[in-house]
PDB file of N, CA and C in Angstrom:
ATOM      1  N   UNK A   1     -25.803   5.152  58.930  1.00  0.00           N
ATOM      2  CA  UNK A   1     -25.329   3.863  59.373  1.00  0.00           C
ATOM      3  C   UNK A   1     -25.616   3.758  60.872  1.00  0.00           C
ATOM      4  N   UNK A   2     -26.293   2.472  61.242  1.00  0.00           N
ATOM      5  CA  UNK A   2     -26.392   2.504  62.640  1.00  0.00           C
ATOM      6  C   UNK A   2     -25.009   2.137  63.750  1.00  0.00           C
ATOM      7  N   UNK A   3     -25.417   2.274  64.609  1.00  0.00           N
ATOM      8  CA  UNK A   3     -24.469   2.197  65.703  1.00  0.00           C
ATOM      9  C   UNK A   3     -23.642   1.101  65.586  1.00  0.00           C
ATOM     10  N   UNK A   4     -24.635  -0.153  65.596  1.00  0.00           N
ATOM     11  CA  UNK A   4     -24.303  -1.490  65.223  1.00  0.00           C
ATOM     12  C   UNK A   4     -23.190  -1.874  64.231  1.00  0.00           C
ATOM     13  N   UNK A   5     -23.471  -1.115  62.984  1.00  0.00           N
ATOM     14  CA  UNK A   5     -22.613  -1.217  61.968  1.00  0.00           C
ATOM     15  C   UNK A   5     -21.604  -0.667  61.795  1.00  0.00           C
ATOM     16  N   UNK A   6     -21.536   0.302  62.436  1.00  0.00           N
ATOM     17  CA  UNK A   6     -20.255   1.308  62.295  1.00  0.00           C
ATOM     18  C   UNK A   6     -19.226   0.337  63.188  1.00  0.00           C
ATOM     19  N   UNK A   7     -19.912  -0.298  64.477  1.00  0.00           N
ATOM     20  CA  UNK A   7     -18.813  -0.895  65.833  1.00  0.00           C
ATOM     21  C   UNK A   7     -18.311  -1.902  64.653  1.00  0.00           C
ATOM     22  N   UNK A   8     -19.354  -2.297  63.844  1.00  0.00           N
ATOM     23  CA  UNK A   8     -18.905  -3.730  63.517  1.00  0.00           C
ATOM     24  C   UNK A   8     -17.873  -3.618  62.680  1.00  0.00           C
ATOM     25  N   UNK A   9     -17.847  -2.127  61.840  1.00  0.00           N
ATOM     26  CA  UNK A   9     -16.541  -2.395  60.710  1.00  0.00           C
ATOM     27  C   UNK A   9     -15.732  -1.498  61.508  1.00  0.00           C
ATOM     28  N   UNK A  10     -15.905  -1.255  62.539  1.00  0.00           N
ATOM     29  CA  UNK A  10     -14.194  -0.824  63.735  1.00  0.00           C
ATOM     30  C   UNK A  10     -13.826  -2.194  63.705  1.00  0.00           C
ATOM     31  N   UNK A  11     -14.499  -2.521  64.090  1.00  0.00           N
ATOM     32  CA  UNK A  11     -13.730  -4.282  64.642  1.00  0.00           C
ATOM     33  C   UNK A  11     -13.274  -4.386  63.593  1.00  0.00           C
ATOM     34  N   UNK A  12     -13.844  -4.977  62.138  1.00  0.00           N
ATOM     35  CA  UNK A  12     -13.505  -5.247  61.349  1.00  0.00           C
ATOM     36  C   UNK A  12     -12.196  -4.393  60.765  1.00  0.00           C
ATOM     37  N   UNK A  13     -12.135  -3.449  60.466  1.00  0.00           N
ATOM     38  CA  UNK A  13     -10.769  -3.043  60.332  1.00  0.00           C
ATOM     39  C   UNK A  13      -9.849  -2.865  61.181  1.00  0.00           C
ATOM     40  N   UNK A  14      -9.976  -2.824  62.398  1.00  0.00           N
ATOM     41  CA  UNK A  14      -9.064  -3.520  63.672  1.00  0.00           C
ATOM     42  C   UNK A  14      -8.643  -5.152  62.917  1.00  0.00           C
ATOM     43  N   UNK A  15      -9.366  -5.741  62.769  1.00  0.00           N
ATOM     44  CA  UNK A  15      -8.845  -7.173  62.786  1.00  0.00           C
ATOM     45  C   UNK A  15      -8.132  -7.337  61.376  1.00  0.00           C
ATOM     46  N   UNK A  16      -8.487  -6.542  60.133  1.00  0.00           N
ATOM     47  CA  UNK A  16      -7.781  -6.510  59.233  1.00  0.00           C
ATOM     48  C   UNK A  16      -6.670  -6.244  58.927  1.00  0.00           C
ATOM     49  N   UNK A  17      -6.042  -5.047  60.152  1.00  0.00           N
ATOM     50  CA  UNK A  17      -5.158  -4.259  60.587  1.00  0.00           C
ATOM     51  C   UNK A  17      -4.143  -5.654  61.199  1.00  0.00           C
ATOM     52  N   UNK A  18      -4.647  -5.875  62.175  1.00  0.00           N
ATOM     53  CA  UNK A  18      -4.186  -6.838  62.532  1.00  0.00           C
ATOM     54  C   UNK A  18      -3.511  -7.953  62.221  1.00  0.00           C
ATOM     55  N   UNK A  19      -3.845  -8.567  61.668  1.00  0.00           N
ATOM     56  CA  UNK A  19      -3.952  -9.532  60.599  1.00  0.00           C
ATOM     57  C   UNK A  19      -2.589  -9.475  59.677  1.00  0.00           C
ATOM     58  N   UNK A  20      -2.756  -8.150  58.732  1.00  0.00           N
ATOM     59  CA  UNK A  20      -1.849  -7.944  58.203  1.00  0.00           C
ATOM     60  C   UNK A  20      -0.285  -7.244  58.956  1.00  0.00           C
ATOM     61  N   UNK A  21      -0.364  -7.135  60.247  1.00  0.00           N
ATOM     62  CA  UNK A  21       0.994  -6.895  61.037  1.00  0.00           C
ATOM     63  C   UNK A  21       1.338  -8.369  61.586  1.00  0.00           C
ATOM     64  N   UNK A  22       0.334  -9.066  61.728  1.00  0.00           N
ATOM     65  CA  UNK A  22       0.598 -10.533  61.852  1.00  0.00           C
ATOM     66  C   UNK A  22       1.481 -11.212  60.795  1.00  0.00           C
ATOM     67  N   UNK A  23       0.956 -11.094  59.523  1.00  0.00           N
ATOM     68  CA  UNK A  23       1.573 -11.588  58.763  1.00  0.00           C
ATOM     69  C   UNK A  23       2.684 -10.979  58.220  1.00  0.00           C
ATOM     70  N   UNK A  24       2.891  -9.781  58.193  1.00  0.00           N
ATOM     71  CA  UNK A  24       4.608  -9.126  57.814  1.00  0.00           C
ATOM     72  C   UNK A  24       5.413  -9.411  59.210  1.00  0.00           C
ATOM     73  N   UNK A  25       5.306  -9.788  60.550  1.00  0.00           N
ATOM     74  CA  UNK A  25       5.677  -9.856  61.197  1.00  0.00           C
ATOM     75  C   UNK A  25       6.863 -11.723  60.959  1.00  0.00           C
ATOM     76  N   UNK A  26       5.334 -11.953  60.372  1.00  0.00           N
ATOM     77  CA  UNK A  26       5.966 -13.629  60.191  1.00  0.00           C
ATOM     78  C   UNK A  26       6.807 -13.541  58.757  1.00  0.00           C
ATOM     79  N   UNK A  27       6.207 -12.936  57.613  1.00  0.00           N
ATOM     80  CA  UNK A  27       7.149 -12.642  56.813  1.00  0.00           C
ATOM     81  C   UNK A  27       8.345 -12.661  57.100  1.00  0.00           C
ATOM     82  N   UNK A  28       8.830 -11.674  58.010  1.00  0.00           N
ATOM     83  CA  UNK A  28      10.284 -10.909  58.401  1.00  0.00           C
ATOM     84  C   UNK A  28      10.830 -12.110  59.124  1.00  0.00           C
ATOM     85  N   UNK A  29      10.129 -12.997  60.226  1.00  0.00           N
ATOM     86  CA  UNK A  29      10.973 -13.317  60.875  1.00  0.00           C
ATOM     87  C   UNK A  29      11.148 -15.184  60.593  1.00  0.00           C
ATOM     88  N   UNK A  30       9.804 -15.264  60.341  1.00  0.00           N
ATOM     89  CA  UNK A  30       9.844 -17.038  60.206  1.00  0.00           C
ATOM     90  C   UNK A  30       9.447 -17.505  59.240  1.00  0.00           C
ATOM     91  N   UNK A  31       8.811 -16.957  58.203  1.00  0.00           N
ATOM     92  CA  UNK A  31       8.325 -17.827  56.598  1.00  0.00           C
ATOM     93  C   UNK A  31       8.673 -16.940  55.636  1.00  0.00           C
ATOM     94  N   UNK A  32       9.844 -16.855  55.517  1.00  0.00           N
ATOM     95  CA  UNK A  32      10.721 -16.125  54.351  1.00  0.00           C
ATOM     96  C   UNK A  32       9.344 -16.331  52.953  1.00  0.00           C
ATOM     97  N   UNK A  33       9.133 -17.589  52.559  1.00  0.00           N
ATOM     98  CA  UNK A  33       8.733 -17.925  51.698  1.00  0.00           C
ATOM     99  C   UNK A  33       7.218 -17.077  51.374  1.00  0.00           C
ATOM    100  N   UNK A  34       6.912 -16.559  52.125  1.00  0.00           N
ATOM    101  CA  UNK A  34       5.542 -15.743  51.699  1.00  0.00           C
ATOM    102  C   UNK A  34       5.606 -14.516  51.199  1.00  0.00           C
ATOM    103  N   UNK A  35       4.516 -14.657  49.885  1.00  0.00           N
ATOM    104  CA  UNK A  35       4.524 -13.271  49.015  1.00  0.00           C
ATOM    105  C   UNK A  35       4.738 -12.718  50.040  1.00  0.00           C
ATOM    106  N   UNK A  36       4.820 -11.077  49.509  1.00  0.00           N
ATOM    107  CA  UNK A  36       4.056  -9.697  50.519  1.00  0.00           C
ATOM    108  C   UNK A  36       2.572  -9.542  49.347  1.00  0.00           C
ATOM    109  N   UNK A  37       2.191  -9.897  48.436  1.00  0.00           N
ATOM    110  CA  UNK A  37       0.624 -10.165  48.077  1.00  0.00           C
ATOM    111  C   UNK A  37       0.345 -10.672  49.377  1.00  0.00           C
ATOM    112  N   UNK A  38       0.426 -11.281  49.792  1.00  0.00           N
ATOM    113  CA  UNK A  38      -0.206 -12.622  50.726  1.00  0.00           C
ATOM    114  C   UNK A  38      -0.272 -11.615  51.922  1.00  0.00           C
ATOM    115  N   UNK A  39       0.822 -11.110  52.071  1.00  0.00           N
ATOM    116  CA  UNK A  39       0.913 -10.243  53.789  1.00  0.00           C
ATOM    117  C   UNK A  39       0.270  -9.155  53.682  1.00  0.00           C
ATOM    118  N   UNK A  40      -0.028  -8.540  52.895  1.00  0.00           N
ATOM    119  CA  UNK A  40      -0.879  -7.122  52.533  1.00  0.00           C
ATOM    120  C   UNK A  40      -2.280  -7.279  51.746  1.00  0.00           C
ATOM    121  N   UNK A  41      -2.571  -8.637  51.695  1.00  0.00           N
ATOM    122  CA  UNK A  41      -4.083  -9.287  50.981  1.00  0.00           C
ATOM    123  C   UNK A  41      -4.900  -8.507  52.166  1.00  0.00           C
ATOM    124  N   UNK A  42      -5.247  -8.802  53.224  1.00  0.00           N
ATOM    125  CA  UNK A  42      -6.059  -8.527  53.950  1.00  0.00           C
ATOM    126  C   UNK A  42      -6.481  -6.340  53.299  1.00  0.00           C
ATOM    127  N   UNK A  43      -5.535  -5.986  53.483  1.00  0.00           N
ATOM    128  CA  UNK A  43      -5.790  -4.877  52.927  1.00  0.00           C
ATOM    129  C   UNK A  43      -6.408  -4.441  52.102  1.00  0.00           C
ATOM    130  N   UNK A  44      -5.639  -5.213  50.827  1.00  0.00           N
ATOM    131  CA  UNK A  44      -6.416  -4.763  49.594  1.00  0.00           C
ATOM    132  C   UNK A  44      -7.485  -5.387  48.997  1.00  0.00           C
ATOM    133  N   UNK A  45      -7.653  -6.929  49.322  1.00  0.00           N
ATOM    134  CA  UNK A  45      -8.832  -8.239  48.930  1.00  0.00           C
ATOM    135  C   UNK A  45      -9.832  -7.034  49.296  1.00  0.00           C
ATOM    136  N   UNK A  46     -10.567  -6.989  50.313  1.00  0.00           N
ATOM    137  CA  UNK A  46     -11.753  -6.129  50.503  1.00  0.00           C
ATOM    138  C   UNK A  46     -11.844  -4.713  49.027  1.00  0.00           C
ATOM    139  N   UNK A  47     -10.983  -3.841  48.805  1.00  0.00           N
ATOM    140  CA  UNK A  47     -11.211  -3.105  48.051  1.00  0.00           C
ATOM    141  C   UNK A  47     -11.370  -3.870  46.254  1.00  0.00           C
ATOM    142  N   UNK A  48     -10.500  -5.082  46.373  1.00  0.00           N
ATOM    143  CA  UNK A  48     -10.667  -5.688  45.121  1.00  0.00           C
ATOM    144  C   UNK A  48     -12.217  -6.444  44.885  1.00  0.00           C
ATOM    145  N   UNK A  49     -12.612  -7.073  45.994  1.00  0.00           N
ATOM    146  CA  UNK A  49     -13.592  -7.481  45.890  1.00  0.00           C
ATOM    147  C   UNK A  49     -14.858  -6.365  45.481  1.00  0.00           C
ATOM    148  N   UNK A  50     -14.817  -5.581  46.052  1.00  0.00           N
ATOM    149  CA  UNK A  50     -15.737  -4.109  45.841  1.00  0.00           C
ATOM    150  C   UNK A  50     -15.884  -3.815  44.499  1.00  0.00           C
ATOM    151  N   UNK A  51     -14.404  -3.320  44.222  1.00  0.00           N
ATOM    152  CA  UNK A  51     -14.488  -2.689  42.812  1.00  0.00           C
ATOM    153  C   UNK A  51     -15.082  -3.785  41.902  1.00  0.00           C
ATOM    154  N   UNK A  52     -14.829  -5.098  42.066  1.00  0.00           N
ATOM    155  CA  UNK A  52     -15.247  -6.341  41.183  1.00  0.00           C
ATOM    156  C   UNK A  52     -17.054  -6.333  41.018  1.00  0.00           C
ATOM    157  N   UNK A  53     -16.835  -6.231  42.381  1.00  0.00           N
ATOM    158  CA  UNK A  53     -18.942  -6.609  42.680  1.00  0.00           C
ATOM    159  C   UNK A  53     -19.101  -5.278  41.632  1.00  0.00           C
ATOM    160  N   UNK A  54     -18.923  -3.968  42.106  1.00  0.00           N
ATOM    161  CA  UNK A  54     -19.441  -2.580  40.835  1.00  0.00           C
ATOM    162  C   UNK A  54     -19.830  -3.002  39.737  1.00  0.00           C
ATOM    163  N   UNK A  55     -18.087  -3.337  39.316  1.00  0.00           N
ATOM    164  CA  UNK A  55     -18.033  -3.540  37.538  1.00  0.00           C
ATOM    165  C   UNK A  55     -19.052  -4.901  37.627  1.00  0.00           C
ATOM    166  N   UNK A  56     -19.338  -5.980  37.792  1.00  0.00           N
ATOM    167  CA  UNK A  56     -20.057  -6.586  37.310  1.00  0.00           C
ATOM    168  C   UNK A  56     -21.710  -6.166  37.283  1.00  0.00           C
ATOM    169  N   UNK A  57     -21.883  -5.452  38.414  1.00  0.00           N
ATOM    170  CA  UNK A  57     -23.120  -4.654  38.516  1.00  0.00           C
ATOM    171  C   UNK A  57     -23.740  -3.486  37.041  1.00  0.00           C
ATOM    172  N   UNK A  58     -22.505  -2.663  36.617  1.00  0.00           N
ATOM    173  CA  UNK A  58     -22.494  -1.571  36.307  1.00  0.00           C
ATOM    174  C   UNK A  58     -22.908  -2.479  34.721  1.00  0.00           C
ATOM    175  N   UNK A  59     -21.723  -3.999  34.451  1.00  0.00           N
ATOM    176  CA  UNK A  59     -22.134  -4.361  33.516  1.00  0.00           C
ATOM    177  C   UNK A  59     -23.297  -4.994  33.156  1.00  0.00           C
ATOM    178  N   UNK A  60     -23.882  -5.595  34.095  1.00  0.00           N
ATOM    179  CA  UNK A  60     -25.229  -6.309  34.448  1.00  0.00           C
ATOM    180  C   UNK A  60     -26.123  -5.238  33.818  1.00  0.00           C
ATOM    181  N   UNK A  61     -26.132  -3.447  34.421  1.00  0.00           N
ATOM    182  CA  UNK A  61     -27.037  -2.932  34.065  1.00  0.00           C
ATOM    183  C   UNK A  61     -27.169  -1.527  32.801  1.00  0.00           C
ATOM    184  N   UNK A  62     -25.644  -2.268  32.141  1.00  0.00           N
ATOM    185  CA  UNK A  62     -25.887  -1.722  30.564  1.00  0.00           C
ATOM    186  C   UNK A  62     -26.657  -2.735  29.886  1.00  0.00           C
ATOM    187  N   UNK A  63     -26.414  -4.172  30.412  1.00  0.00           N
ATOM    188  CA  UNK A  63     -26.925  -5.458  29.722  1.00  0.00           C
ATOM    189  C   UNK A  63     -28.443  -5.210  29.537  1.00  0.00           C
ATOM    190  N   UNK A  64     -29.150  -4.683  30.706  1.00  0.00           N
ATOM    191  CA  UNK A  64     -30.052  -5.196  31.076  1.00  0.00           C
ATOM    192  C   UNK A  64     -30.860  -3.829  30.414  1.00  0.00           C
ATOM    193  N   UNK A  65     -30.372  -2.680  30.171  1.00  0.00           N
ATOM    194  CA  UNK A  65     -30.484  -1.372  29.366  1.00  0.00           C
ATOM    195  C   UNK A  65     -30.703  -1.317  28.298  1.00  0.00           C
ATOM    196  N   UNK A  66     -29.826  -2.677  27.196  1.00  0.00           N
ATOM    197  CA  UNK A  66     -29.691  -2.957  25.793  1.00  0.00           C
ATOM    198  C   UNK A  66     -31.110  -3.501  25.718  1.00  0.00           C
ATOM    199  N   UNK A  67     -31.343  -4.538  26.686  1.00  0.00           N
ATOM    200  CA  UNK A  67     -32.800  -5.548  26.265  1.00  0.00           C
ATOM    201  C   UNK A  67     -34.061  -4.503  26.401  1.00  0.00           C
ATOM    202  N   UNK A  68     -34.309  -3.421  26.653  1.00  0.00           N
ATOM    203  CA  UNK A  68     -35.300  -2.578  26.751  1.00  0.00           C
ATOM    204  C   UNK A  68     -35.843  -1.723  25.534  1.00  0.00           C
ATOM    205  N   UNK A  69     -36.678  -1.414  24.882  1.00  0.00           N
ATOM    206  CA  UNK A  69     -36.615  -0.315  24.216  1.00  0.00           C
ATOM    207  C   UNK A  69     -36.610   0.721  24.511  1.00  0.00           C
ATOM    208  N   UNK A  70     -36.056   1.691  23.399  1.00  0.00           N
ATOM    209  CA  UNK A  70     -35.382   2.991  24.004  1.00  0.00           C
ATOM    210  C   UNK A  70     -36.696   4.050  23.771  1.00  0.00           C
ATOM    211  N   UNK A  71     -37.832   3.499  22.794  1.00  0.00           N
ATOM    212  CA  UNK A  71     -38.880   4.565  22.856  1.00  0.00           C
ATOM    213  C   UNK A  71     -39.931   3.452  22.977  1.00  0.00           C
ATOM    214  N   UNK A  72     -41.244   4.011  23.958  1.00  0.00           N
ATOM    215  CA  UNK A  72     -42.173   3.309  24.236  1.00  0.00           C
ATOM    216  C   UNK A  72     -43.236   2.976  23.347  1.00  0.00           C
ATOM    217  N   UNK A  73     -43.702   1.200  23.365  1.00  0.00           N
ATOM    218  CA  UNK A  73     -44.271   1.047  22.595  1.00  0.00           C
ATOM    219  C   UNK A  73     -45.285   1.398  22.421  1.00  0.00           C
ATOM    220  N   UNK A  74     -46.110   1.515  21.390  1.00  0.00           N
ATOM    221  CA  UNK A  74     -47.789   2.465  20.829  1.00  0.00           C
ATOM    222  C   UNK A  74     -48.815   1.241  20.775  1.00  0.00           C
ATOM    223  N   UNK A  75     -49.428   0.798  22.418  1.00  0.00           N
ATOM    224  CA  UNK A  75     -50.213   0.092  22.139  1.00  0.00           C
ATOM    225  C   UNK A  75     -51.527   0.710  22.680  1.00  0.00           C
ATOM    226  N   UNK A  76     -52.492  -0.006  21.309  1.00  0.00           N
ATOM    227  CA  UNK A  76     -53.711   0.835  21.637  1.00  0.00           C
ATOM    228  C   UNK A  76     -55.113  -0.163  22.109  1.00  0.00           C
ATOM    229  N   UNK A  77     -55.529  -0.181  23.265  1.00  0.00           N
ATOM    230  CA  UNK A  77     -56.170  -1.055  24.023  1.00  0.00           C
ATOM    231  C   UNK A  77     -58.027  -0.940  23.252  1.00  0.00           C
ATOM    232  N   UNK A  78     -58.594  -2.147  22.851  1.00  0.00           N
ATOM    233  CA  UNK A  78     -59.196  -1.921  21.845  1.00  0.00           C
ATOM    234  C   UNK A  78     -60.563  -2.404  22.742  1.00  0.00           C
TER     235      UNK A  78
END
């Protein structure tokens, strides 16, 4: 990973970090009314999104495994 990318997901989990002390902060003191889903999203959305992109990947490429044949065809160039 380059230099670039590594600073960029410091920041990025700095601000995620963030974010979510922002929002339990307001939880506690001024919007009773908000999940803690909502105050701890920042956290976990990124890992949900991940695991989601996989599985649709992983299923994409059994799909795409089925449409193939499994022994090669015998063609004879005439």
């Amino acid at each position: 990973m380059s230099v670039d990318k590594k600073r960029l997901m410091k920041h990025l989990h700095r601000y995620l970090i963030a974010l979510t002390v922002v929002l339990a902060v307001l939880k506690l003191t001024l919007w009773h009314s908000l999940s803690w889903w909502w105050v701890f999203a920042p956290i976990y959305a990124p890992i949900v999104f991940t695991v989601t992109l996989l599985l649709f990947a992983v299923i994409a490429a059994m799909i795409a495994g089925k449409n193939t044949p499994d022994e090669p065809m015998d063609m004879e160039i005439e």
